[in-house]
PDB file of N, CA and C in Angstrom:
ATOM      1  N   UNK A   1      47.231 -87.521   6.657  1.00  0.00           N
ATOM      2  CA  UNK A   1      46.258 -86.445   6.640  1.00  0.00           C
ATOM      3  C   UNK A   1      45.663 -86.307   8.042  1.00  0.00           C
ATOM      4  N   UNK A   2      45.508 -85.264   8.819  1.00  0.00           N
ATOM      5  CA  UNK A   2      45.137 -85.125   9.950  1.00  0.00           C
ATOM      6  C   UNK A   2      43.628 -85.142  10.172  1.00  0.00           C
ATOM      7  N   UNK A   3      42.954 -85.772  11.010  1.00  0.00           N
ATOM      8  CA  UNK A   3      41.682 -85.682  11.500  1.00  0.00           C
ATOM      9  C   UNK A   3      40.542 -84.133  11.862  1.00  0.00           C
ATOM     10  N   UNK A   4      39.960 -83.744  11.636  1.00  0.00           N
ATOM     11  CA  UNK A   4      39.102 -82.847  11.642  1.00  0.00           C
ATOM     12  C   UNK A   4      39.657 -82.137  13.065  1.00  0.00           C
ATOM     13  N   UNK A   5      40.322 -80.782  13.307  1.00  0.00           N
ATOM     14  CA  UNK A   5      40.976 -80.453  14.294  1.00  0.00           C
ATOM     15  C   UNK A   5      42.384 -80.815  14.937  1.00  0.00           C
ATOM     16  N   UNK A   6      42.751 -81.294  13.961  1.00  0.00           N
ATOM     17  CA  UNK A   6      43.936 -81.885  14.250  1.00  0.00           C
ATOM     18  C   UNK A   6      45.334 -81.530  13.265  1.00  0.00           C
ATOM     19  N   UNK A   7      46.163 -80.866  14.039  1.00  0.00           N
ATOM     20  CA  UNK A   7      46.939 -80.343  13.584  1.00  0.00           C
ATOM     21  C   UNK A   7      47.717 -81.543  12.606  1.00  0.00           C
ATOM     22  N   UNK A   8      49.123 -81.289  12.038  1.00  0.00           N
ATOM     23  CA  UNK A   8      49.491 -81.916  10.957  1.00  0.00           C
ATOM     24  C   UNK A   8      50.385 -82.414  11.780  1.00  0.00           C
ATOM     25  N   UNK A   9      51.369 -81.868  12.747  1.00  0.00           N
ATOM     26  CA  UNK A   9      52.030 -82.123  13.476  1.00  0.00           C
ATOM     27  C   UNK A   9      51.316 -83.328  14.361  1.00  0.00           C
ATOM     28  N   UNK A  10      50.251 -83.751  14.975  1.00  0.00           N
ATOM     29  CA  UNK A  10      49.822 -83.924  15.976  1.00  0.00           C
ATOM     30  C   UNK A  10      49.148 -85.490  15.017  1.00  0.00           C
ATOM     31  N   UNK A  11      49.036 -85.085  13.870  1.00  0.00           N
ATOM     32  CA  UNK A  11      48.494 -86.759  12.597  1.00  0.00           C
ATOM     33  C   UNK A  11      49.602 -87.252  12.710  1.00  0.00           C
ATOM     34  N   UNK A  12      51.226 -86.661  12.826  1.00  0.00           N
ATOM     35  CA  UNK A  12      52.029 -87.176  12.250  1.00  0.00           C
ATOM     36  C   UNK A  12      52.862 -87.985  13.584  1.00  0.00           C
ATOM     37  N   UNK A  13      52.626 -87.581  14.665  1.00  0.00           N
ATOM     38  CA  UNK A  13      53.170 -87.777  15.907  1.00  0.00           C
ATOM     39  C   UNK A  13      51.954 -89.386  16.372  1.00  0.00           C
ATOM     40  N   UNK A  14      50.667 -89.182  15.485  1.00  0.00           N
ATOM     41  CA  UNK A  14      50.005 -90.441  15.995  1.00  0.00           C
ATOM     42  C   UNK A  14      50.458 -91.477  15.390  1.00  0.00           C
ATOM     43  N   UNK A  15      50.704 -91.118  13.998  1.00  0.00           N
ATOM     44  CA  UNK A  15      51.374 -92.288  13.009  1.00  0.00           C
ATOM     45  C   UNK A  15      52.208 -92.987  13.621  1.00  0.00           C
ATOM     46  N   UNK A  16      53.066 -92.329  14.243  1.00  0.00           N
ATOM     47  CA  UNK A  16      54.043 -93.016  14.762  1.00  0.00           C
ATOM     48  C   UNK A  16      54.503 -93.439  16.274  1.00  0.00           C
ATOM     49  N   UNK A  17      53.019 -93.294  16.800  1.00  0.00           N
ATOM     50  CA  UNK A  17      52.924 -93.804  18.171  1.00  0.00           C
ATOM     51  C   UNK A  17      51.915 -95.370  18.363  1.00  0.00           C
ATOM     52  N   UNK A  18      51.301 -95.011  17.381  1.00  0.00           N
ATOM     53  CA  UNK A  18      49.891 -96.294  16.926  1.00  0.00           C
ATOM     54  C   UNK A  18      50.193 -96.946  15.747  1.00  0.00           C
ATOM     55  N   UNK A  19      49.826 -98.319  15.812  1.00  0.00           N
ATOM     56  CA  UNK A  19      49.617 -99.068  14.770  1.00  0.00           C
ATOM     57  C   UNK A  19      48.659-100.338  14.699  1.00  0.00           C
ATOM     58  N   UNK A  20      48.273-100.219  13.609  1.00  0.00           N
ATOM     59  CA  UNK A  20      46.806-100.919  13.134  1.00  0.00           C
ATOM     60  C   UNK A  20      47.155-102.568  12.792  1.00  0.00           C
ATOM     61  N   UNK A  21      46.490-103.176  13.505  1.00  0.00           N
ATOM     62  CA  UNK A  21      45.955-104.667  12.992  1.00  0.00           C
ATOM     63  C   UNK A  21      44.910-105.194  13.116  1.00  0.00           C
ATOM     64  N   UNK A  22      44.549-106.211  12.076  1.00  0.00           N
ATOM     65  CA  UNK A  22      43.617-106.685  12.202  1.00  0.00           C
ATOM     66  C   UNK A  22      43.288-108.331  12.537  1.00  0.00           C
ATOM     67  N   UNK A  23      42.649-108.836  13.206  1.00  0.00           N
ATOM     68  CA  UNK A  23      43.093-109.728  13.813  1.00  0.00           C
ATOM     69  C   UNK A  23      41.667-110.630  13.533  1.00  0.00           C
ATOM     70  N   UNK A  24      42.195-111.707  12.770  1.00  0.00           N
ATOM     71  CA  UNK A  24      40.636-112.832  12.459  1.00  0.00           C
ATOM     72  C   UNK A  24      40.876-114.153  13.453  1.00  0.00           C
ATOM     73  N   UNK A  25      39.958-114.874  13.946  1.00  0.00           N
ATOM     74  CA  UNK A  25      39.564-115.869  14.847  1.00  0.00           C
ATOM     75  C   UNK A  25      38.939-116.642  14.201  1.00  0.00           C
ATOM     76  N   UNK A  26      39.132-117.999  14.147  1.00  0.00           N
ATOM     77  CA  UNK A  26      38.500-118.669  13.713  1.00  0.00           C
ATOM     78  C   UNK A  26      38.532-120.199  14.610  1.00  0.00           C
ATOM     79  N   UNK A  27      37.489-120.836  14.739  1.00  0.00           N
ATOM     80  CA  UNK A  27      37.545-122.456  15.408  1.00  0.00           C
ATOM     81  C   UNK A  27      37.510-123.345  13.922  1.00  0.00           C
ATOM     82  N   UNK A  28      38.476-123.857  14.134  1.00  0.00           N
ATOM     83  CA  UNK A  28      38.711-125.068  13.131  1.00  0.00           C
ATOM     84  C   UNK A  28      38.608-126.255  13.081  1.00  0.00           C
ATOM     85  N   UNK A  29      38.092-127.013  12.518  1.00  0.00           N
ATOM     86  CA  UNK A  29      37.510-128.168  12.857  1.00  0.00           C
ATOM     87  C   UNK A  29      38.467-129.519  12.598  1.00  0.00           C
ATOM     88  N   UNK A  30      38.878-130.307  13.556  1.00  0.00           N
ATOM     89  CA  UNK A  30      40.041-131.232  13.426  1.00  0.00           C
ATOM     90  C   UNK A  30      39.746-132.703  13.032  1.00  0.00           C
ATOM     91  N   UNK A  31      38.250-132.999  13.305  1.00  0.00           N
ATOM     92  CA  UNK A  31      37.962-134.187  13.425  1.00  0.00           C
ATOM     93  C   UNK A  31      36.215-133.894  13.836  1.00  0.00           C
ATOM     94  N   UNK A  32      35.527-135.041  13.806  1.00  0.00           N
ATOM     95  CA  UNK A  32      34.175-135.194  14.263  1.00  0.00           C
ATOM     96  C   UNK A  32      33.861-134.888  15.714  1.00  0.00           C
ATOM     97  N   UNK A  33      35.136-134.679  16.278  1.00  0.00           N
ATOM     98  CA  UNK A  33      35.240-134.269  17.724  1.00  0.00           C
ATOM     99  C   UNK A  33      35.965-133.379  18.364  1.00  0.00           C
ATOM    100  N   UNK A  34      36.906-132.794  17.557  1.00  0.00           N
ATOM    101  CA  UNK A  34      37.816-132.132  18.153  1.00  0.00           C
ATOM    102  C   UNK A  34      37.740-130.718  16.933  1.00  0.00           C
ATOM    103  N   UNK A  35      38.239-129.543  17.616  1.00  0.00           N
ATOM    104  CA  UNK A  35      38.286-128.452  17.055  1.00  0.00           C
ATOM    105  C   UNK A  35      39.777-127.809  17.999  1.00  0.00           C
ATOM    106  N   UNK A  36      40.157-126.603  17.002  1.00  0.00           N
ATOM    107  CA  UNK A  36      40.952-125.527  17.799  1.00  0.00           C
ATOM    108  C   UNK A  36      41.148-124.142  17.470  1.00  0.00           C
ATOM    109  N   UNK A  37      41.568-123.168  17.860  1.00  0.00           N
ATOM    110  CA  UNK A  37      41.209-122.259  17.722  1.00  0.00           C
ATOM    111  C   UNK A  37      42.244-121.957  17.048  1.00  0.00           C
ATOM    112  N   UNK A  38      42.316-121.073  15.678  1.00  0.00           N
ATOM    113  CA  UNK A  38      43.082-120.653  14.498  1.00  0.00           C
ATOM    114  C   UNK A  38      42.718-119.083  13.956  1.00  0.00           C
ATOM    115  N   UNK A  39      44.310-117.868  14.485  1.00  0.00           N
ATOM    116  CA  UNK A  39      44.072-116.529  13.741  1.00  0.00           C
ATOM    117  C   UNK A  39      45.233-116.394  13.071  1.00  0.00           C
ATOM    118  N   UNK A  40      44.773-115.503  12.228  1.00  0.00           N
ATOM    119  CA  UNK A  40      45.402-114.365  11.782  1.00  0.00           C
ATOM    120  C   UNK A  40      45.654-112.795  12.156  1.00  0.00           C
ATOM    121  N   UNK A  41      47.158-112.808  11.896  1.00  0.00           N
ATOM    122  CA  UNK A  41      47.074-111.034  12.757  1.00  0.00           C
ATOM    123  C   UNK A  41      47.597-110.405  11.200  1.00  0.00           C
ATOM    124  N   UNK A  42      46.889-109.045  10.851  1.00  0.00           N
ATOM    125  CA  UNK A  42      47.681-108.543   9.639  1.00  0.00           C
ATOM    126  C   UNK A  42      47.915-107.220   9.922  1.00  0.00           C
ATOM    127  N   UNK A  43      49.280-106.681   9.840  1.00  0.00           N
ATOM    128  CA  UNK A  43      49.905-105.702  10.447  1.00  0.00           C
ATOM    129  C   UNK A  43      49.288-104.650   8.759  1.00  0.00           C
ATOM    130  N   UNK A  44      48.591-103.927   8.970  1.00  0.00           N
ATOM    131  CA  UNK A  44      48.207-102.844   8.198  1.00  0.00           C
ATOM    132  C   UNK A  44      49.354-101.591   7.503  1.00  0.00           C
ATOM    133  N   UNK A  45      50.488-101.469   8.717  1.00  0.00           N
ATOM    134  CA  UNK A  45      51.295-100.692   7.843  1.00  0.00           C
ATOM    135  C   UNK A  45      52.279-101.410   6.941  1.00  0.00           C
ATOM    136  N   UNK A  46      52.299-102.757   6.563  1.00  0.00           N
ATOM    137  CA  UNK A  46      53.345-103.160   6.147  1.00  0.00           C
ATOM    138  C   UNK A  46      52.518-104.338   4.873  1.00  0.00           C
ATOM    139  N   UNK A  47      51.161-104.869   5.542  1.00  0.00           N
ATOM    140  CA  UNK A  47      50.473-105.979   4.861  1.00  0.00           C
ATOM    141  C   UNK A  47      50.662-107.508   4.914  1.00  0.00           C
ATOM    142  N   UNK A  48      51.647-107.216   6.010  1.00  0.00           N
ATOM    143  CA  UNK A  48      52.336-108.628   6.168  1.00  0.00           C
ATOM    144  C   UNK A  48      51.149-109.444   7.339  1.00  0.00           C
ATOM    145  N   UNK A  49      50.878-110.605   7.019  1.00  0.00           N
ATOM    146  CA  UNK A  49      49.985-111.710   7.713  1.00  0.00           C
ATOM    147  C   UNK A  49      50.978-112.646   7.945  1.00  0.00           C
ATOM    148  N   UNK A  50      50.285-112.800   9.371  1.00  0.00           N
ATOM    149  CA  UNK A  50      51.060-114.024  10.110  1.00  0.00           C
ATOM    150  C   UNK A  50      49.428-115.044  10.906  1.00  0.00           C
ATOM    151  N   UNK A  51      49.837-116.072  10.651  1.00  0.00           N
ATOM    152  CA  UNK A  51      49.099-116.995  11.325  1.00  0.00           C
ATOM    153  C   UNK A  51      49.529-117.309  12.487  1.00  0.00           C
ATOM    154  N   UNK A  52      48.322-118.118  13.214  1.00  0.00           N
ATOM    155  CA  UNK A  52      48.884-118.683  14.430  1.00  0.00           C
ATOM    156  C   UNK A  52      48.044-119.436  14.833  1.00  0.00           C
ATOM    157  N   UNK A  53      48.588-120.645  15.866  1.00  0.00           N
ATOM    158  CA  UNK A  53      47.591-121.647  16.374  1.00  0.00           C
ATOM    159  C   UNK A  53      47.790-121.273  17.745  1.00  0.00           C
ATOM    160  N   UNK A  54      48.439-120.951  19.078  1.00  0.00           N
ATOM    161  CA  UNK A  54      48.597-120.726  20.166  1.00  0.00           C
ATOM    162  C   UNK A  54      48.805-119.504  20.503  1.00  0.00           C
ATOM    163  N   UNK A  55      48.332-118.982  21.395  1.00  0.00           N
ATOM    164  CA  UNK A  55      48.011-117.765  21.855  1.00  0.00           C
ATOM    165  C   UNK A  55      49.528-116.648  22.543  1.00  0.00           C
ATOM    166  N   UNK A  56      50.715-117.861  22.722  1.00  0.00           N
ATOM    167  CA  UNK A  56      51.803-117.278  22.847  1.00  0.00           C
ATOM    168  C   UNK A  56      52.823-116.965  21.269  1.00  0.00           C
ATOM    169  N   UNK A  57      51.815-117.312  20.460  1.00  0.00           N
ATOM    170  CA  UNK A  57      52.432-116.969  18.883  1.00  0.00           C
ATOM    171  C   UNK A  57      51.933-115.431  18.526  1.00  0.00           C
ATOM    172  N   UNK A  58      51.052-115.176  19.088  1.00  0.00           N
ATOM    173  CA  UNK A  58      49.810-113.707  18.495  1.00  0.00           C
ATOM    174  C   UNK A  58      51.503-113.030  19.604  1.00  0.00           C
ATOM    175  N   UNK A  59      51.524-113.204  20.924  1.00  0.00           N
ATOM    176  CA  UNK A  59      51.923-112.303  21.402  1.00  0.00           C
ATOM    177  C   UNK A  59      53.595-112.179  20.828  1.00  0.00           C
ATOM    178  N   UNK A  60      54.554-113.217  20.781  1.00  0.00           N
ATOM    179  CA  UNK A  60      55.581-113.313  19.883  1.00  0.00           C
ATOM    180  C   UNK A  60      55.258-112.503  18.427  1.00  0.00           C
ATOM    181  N   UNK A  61      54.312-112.628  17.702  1.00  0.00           N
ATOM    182  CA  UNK A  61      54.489-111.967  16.486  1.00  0.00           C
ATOM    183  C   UNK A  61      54.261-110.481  16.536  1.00  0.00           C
ATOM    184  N   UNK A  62      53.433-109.821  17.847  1.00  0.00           N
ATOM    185  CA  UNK A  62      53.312-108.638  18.381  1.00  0.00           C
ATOM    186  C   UNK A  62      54.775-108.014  18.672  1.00  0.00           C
ATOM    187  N   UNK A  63      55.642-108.953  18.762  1.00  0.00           N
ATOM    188  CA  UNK A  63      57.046-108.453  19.272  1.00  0.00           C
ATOM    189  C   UNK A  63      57.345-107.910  18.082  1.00  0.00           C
ATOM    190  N   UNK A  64      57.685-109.113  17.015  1.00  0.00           N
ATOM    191  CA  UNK A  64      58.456-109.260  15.951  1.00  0.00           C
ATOM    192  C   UNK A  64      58.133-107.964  15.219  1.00  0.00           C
ATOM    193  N   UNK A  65      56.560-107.503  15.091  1.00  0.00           N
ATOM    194  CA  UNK A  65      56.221-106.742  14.241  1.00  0.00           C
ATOM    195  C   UNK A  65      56.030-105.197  14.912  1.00  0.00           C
ATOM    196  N   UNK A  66      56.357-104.882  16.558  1.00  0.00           N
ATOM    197  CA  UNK A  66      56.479-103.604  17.123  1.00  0.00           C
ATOM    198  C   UNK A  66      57.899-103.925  17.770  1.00  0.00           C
ATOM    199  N   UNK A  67      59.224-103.952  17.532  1.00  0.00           N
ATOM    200  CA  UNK A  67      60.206-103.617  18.951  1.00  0.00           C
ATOM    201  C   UNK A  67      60.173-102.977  19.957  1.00  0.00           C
ATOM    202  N   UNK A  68      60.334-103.466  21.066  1.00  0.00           N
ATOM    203  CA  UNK A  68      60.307-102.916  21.770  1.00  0.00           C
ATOM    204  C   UNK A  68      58.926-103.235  22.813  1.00  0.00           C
ATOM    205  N   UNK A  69      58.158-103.850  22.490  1.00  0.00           N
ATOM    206  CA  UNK A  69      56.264-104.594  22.796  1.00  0.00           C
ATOM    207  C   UNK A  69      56.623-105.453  24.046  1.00  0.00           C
ATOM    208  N   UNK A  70      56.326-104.903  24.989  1.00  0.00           N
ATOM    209  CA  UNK A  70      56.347-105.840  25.969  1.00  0.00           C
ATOM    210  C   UNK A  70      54.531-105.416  26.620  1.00  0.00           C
ATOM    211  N   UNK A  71      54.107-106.782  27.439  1.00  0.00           N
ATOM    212  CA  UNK A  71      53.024-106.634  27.906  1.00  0.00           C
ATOM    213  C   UNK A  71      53.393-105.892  29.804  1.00  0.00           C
ATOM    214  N   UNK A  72      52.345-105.285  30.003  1.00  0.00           N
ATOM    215  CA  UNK A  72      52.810-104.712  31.454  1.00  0.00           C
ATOM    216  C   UNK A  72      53.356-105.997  32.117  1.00  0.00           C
ATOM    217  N   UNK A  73      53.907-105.976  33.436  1.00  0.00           N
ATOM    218  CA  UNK A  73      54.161-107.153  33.895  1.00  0.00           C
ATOM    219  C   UNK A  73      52.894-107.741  34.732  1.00  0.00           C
ATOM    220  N   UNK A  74      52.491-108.547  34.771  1.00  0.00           N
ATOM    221  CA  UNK A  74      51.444-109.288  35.636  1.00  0.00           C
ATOM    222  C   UNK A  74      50.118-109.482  34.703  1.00  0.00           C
ATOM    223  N   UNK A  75      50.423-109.064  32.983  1.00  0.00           N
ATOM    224  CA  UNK A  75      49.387-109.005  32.401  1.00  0.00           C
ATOM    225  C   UNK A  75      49.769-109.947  31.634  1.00  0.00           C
ATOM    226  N   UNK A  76      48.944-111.086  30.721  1.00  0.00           N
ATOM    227  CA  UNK A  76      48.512-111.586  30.154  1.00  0.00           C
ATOM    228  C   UNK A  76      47.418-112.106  28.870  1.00  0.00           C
ATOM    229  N   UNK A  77      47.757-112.293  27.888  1.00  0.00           N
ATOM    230  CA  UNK A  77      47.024-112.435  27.056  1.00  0.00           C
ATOM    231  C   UNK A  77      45.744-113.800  27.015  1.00  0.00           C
ATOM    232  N   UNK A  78      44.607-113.800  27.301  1.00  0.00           N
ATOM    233  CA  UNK A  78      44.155-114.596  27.299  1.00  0.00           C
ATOM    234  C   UNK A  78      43.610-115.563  26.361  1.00  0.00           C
ATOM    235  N   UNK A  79      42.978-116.700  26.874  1.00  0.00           N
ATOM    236  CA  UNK A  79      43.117-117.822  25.944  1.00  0.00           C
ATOM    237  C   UNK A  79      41.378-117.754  25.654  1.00  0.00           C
ATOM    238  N   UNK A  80      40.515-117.723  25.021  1.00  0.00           N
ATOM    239  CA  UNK A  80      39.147-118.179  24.799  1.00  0.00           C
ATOM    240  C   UNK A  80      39.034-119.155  25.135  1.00  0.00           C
ATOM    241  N   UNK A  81      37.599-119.457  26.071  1.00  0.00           N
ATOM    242  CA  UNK A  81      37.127-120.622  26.021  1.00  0.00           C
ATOM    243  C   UNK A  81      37.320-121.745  25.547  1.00  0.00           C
ATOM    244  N   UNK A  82      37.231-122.723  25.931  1.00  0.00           N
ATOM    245  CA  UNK A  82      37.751-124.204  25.298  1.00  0.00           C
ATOM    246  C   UNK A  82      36.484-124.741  24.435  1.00  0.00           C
ATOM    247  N   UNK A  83      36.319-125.353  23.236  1.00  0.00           N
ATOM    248  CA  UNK A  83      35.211-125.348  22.146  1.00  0.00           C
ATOM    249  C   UNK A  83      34.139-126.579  22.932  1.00  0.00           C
ATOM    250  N   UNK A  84      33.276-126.485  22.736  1.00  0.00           N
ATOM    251  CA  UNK A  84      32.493-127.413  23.207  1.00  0.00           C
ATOM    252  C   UNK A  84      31.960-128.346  22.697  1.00  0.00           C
TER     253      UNK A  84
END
């Protein structure tokens, strides 16, 4: 359904240029001392959830779930802070 001014042609051309996820963060607790950082990415057009513990897994499952996903070159996904 197209957005308020927005042709049908022009909803249907976004559908298929964009896609929606949602992405949860969480610090997890390993021990009385140690924690790490734990998400979930859930690809909205399909419903499929993938977990992950390392930050080169979010960007691997970004592949798996767009072909073709590459990051510009010299760019990088960063890591959050280390837990304190």
């Amino acid at each position: 359904m197209p957005f308020k001014g927005q042709t049908i042609i022009e909803a249907q051309h976004s559908h298929t240029t964009s896609h929606l996820f949602t992405l949860r963060l969480w610090l997890e607790p390993l021990d009385d001392e140690r924690s790490e950082w734990r998400g979930e990415l859930k690809y909205t057009a399909t419903g499929e959830i993938h977990y992950f513990r390392r930050w080169d897994q979010l960007k691997e499952t970004l592949r798996l779930c767009l072909p073709g996903f590459e990051l510009a070159p010299g760019s990088e996904l960063q890591r959050p802070p280390e837990a304190m």
